[in-house]
Structures are given as C-alpha cells and as structure tokens.
C-alpha atoms as a PDB file:
ATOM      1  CA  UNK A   1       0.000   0.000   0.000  1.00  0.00           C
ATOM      2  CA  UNK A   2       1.533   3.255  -0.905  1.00  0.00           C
ATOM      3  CA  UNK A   3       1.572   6.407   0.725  1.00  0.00           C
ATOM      4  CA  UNK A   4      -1.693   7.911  -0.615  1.00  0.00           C
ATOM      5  CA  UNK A   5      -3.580   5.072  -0.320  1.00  0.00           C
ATOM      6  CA  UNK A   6      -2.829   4.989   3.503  1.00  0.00           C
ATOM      7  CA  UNK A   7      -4.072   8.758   3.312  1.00  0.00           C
ATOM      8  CA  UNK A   8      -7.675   7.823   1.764  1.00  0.00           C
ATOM      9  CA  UNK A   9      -7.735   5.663   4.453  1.00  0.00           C
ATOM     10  CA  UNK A  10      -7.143   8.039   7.062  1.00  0.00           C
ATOM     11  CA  UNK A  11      -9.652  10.296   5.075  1.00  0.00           C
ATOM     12  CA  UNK A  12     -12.265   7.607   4.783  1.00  0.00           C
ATOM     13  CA  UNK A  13     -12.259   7.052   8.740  1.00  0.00           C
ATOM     14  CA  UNK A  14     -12.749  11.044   8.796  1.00  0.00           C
ATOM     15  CA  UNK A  15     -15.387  10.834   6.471  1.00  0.00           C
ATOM     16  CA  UNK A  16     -17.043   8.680   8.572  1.00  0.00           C
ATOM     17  CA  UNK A  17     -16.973  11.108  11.676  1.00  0.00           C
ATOM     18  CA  UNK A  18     -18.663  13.457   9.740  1.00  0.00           C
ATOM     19  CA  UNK A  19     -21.358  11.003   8.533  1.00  0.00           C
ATOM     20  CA  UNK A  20     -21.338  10.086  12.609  1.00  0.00           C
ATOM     21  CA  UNK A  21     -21.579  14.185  13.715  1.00  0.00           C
ATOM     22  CA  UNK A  22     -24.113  15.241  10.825  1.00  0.00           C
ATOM     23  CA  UNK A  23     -27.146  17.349  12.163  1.00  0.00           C
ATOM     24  CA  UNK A  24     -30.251  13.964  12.025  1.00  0.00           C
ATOM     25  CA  UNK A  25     -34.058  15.119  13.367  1.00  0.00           C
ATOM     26  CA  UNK A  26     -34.475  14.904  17.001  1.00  0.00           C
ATOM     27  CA  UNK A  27     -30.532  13.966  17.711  1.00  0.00           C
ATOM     28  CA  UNK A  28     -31.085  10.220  17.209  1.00  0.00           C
ATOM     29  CA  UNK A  29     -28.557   8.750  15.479  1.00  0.00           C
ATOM     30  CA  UNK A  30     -29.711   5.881  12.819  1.00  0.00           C
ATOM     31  CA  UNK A  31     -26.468   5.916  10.716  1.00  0.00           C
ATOM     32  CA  UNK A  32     -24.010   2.980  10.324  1.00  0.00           C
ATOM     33  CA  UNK A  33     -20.857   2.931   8.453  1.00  0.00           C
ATOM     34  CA  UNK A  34     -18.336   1.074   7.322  1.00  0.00           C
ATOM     35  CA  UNK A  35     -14.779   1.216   5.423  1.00  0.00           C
ATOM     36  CA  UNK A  36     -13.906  -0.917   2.730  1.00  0.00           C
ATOM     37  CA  UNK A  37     -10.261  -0.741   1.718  1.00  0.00           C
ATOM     38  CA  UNK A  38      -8.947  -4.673   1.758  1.00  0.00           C
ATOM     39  CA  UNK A  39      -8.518  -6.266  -1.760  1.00  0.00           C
ATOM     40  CA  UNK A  40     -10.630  -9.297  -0.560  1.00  0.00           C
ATOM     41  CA  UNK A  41     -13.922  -7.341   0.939  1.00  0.00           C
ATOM     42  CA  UNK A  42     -13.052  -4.646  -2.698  1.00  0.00           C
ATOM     43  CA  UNK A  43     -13.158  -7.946  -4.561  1.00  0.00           C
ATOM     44  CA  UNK A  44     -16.823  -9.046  -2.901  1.00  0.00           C
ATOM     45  CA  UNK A  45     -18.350  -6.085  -3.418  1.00  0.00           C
ATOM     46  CA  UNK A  46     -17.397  -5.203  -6.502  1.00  0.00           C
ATOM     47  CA  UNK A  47     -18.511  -8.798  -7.727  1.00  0.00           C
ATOM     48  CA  UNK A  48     -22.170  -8.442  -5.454  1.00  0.00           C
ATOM     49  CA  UNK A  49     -22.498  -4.989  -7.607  1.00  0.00           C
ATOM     50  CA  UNK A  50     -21.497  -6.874 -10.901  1.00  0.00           C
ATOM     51  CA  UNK A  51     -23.735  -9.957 -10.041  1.00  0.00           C
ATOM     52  CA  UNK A  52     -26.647  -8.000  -9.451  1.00  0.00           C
ATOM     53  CA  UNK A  53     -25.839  -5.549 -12.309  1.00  0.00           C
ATOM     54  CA  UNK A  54     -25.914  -8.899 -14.921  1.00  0.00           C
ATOM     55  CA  UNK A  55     -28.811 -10.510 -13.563  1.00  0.00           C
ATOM     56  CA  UNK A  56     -31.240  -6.780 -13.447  1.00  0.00           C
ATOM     57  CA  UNK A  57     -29.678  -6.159 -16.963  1.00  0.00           C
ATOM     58  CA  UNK A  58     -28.267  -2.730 -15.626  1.00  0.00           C
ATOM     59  CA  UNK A  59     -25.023  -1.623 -16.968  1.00  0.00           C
ATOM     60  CA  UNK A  60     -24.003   1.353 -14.177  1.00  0.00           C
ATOM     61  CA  UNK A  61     -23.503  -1.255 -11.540  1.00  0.00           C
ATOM     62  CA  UNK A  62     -21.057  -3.020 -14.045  1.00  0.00           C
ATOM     63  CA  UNK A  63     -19.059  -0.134 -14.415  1.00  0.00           C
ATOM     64  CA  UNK A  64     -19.393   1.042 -10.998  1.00  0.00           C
ATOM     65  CA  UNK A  65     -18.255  -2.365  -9.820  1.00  0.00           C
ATOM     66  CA  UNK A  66     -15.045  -1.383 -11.966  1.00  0.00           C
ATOM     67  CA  UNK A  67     -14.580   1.555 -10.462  1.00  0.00           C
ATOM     68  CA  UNK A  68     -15.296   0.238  -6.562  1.00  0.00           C
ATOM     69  CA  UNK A  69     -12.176  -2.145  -7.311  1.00  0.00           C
ATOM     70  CA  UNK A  70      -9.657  -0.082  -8.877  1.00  0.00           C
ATOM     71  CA  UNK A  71     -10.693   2.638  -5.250  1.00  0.00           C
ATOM     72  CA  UNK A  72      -8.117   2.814  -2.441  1.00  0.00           C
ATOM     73  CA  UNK A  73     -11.222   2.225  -0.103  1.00  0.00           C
ATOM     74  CA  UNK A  74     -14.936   2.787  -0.261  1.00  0.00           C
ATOM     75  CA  UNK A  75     -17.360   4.286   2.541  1.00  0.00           C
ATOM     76  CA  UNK A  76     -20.587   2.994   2.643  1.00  0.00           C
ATOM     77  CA  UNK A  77     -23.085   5.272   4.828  1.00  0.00           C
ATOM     78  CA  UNK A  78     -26.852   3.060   5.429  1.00  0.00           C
ATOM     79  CA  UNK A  79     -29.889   4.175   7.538  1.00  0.00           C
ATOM     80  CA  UNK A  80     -31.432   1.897  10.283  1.00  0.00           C
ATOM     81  CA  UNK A  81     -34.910   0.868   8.506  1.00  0.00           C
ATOM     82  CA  UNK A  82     -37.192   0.420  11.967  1.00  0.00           C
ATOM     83  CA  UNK A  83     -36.911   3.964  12.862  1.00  0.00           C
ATOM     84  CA  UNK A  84     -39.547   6.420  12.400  1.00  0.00           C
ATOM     85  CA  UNK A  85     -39.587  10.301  13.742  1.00  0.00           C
ATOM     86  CA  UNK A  86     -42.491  10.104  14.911  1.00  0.00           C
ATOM     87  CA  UNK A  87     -43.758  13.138  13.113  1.00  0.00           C
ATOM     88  CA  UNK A  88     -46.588  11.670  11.296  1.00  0.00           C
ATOM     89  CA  UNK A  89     -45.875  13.675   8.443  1.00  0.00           C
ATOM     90  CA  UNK A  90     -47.322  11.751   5.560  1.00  0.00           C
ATOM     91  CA  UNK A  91     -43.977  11.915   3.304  1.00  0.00           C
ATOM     92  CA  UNK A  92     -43.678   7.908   3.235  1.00  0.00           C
ATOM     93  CA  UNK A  93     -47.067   7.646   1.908  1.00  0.00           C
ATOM     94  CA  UNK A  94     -48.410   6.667   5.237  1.00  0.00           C
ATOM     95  CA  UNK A  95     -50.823   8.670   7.483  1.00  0.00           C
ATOM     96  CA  UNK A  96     -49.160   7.610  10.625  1.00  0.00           C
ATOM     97  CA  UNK A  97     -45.668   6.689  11.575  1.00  0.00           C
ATOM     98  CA  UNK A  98     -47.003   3.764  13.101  1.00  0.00           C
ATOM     99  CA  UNK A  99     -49.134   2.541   9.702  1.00  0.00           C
ATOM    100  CA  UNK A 100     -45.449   2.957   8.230  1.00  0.00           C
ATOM    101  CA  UNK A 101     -43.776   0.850  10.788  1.00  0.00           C
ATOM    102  CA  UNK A 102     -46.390  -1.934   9.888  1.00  0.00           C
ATOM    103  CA  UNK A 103     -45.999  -1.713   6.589  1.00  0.00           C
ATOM    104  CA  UNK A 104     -42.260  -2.734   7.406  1.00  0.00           C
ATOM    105  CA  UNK A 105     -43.120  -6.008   8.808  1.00  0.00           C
ATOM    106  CA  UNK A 106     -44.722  -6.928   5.431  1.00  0.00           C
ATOM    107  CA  UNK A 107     -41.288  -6.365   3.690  1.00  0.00           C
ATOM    108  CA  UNK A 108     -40.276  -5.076   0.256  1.00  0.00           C
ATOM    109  CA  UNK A 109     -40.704  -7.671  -2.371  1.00  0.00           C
ATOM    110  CA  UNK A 110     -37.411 -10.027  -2.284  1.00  0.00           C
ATOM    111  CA  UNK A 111     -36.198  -8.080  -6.087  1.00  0.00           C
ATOM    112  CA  UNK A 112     -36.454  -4.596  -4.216  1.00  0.00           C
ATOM    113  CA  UNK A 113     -32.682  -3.730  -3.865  1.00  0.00           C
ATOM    114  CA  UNK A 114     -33.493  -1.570  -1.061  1.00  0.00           C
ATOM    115  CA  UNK A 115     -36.323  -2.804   2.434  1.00  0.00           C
ATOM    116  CA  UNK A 116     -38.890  -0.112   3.085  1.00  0.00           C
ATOM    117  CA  UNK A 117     -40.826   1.959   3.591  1.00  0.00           C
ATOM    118  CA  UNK A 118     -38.444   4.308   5.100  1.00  0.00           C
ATOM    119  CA  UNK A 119     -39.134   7.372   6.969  1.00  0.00           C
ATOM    120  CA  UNK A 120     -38.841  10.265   4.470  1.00  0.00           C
ATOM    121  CA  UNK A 121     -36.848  12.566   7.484  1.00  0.00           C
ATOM    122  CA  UNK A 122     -34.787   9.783   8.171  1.00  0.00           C
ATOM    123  CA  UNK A 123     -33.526   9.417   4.499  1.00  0.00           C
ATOM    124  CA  UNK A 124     -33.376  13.250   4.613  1.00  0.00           C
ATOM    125  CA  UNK A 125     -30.587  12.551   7.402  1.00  0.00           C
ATOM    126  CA  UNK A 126     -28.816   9.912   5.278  1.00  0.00           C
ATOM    127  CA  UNK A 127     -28.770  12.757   2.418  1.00  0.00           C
ATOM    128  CA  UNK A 128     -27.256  14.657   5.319  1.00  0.00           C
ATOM    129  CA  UNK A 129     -24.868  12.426   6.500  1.00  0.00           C
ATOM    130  CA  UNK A 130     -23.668  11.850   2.530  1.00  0.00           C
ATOM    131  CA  UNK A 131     -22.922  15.434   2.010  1.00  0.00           C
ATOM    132  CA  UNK A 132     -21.185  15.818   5.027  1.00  0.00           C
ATOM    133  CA  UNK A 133     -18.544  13.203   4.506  1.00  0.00           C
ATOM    134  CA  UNK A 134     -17.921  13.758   0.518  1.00  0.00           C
ATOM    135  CA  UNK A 135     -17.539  17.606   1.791  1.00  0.00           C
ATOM    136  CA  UNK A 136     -14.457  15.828   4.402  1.00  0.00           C
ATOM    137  CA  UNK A 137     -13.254  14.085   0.417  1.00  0.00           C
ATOM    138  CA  UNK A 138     -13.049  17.135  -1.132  1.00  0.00           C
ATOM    139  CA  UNK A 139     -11.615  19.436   1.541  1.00  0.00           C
ATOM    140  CA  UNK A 140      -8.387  16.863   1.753  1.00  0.00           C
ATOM    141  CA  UNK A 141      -8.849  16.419  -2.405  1.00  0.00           C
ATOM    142  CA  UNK A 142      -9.164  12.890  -2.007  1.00  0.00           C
ATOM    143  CA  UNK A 143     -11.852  11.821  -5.624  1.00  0.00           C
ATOM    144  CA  UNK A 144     -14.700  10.319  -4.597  1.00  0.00           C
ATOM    145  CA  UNK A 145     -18.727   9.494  -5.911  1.00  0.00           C
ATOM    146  CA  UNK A 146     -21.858   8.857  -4.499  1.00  0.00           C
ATOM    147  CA  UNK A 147     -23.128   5.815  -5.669  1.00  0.00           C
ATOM    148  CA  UNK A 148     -25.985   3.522  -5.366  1.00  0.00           C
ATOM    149  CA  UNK A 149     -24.830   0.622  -6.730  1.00  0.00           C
ATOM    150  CA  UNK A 150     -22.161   0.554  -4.081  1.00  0.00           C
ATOM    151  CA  UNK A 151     -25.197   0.448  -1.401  1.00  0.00           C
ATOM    152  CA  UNK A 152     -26.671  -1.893  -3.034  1.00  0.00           C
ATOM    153  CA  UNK A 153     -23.876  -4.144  -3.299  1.00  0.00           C
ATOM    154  CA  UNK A 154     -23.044  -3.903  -0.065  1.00  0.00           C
ATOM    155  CA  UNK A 155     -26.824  -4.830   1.388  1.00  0.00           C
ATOM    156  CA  UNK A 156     -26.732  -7.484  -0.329  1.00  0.00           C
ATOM    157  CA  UNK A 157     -23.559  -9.064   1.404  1.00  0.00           C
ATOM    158  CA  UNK A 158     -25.191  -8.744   4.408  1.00  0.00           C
ATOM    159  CA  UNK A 159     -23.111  -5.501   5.360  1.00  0.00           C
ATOM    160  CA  UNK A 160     -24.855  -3.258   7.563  1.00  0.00           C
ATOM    161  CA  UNK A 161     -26.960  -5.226   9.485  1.00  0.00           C
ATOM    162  CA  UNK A 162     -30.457  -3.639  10.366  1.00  0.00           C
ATOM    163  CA  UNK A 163     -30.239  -1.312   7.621  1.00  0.00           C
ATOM    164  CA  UNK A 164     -32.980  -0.951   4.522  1.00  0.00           C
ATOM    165  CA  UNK A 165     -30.355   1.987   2.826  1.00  0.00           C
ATOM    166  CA  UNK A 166     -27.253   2.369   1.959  1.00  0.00           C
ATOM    167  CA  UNK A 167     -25.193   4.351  -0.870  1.00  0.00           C
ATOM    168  CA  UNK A 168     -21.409   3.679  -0.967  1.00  0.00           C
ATOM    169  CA  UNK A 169     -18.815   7.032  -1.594  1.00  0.00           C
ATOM    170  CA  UNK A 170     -15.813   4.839  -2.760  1.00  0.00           C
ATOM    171  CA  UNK A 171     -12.415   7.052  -2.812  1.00  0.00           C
ATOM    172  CA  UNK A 172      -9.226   7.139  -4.634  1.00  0.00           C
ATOM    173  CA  UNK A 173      -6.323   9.242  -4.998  1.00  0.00           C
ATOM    174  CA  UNK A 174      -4.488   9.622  -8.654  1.00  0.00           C
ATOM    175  CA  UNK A 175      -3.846  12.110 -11.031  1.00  0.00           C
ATOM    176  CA  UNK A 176      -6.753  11.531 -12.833  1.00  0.00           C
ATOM    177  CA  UNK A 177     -10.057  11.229 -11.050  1.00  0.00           C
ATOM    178  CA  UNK A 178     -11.319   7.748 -11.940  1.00  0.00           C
ATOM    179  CA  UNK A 179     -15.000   8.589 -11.412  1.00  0.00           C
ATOM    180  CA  UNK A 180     -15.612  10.733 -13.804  1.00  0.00           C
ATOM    181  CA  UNK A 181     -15.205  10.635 -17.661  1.00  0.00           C
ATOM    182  CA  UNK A 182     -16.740   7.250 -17.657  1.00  0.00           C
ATOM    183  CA  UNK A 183     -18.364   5.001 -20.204  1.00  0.00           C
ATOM    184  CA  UNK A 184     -21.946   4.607 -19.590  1.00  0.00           C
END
C-alpha cells in the first residue's frame, strides 16, 4: 500500500466522523458505516455490484463495480430501517408513523434492492450524513462518488446489518479522477 492510499484511508475514517456528527431530526442517530479498503472485501463487493448488475440487466452497476475495485477504499453510509420520527408527516405515503412501521413487517418484495418503507426525514438525514462526509473528500482532495450501486452491493452481502439503505462514496487518490469521464 503506498503512501496515498494509507491517506484515503485516514480520510475515509474522517469521512465517517462526519457522517457520525451530521445534524439527524431529534438527535437520534440511525447511521451505520463502514470502510472498505482490503482487496478481498473490494473484490466481494465489486462482484455483489457486478452480479446483481448482470442478472437486473443494468449496466451502471457493471461499471461502478469497476470503479469500486480499482478505489483505495470505499465508505458505505446506510440508515437503520425500523426507525420512524415520529412526526406523522405523511412523506412515506403513510398517514401515521405507526401505519409505516407496519408496513415494514410486510417487507419489500425479495427483487427490491433496497427494504422499506423508510421514513422520508430519516432518508433526509442519510442525504445529510452523505454530504457531510464527501464535503471531508473534497476538503483533503481525495476523488470520490456517491453511488448507489455501491449500497446496493453492499446490502446485499449482508453488510450493515439492520439497515434498509445504503449508498457507498468509494475514494481514490491519482492524477486523474477515476470517477468521472466514464463510459456509460
């Protein structure tokens, strides 16, 4: 591992503080995170991201997968799914926060990348928590993208357990960022 590489990681775990400290409704925190920068746990979710990119027929996760293995390390940032404000706002197309709760214990159906419903406010805060650590990437210039294939990938390995949401911000530092220009 060279130099910069040991820097992204250092960035990545700073990242994740500011994922951790990011302003969420009523100061409870339902944010997990986790680092991936070994080749091996690279490897597996780059091949989860290609698997499910082949068998959906969606070409982004194929090429994301490409770039999630050629990162120094990837941050992946999910939401707790049985959490609700308790606002009973209406945003998650429930009436009550309680009716949404429910609706949880049904389940998404089993090709739903993502388990729901989710409490609108709470994926506000994951929104939140996103910006705050790509801000931490770009104040110490390290190239990074938000990506949803890298969430997905990453739920479906089991990673963040108790979590219906993730997105993955994987990270690399070259002299040309690898994350943009890309093929579709």
């Amino acid at each position: 591992m060279g130099i910069e590489s040991d820097a992204v990681e250092t960035v990545a775990k700073l990242m994740a503080l500011s994922a951790r400290t990011a302003p969420k409704a009523r100061g409870s925190d339902v944010i997990q995170t986790m680092i991936v920068s070994g080749d091996e746990e690279k490897t597996a979710l780059a091949g989860a991201m290609r698997e499910y990119g082949e068998r959906h027929n969606v070409g982004f996760f194929i090429r994301d997968a490409g770039n999630v293995a050629a990162s120094d390390a990837c941050l992946i940032i999910g939401s707790l799914l049985n959490d609700a404000v308790g606002l009973d706002c209406g945003a998650c197309g429930y009436a009550t926060c309680a009716e949404m709760l429910e609706a949880q214990k049904k389940g998404a159906p089993a090709s739903a990348p993502f388990r729901g419903p989710n409490c609108a406010v709470r994926m506000a805060d994951l929104g939140i928590a996103l910006g705050s650590a790509v801000k931490t990437a770009s104040i110490h210039n390290v190239d990074n993208r938000v990506m949803y294939s890298v969430g997905v990938g990453a739920l479906s390995l089991g990673w963040l357990e108790g979590c219906g949401v993730a997105y993955g911000i994987p990270l690399r530092a070259s002299g040309k960022d690898i994350f943009f220009d890309r093929t579709r």
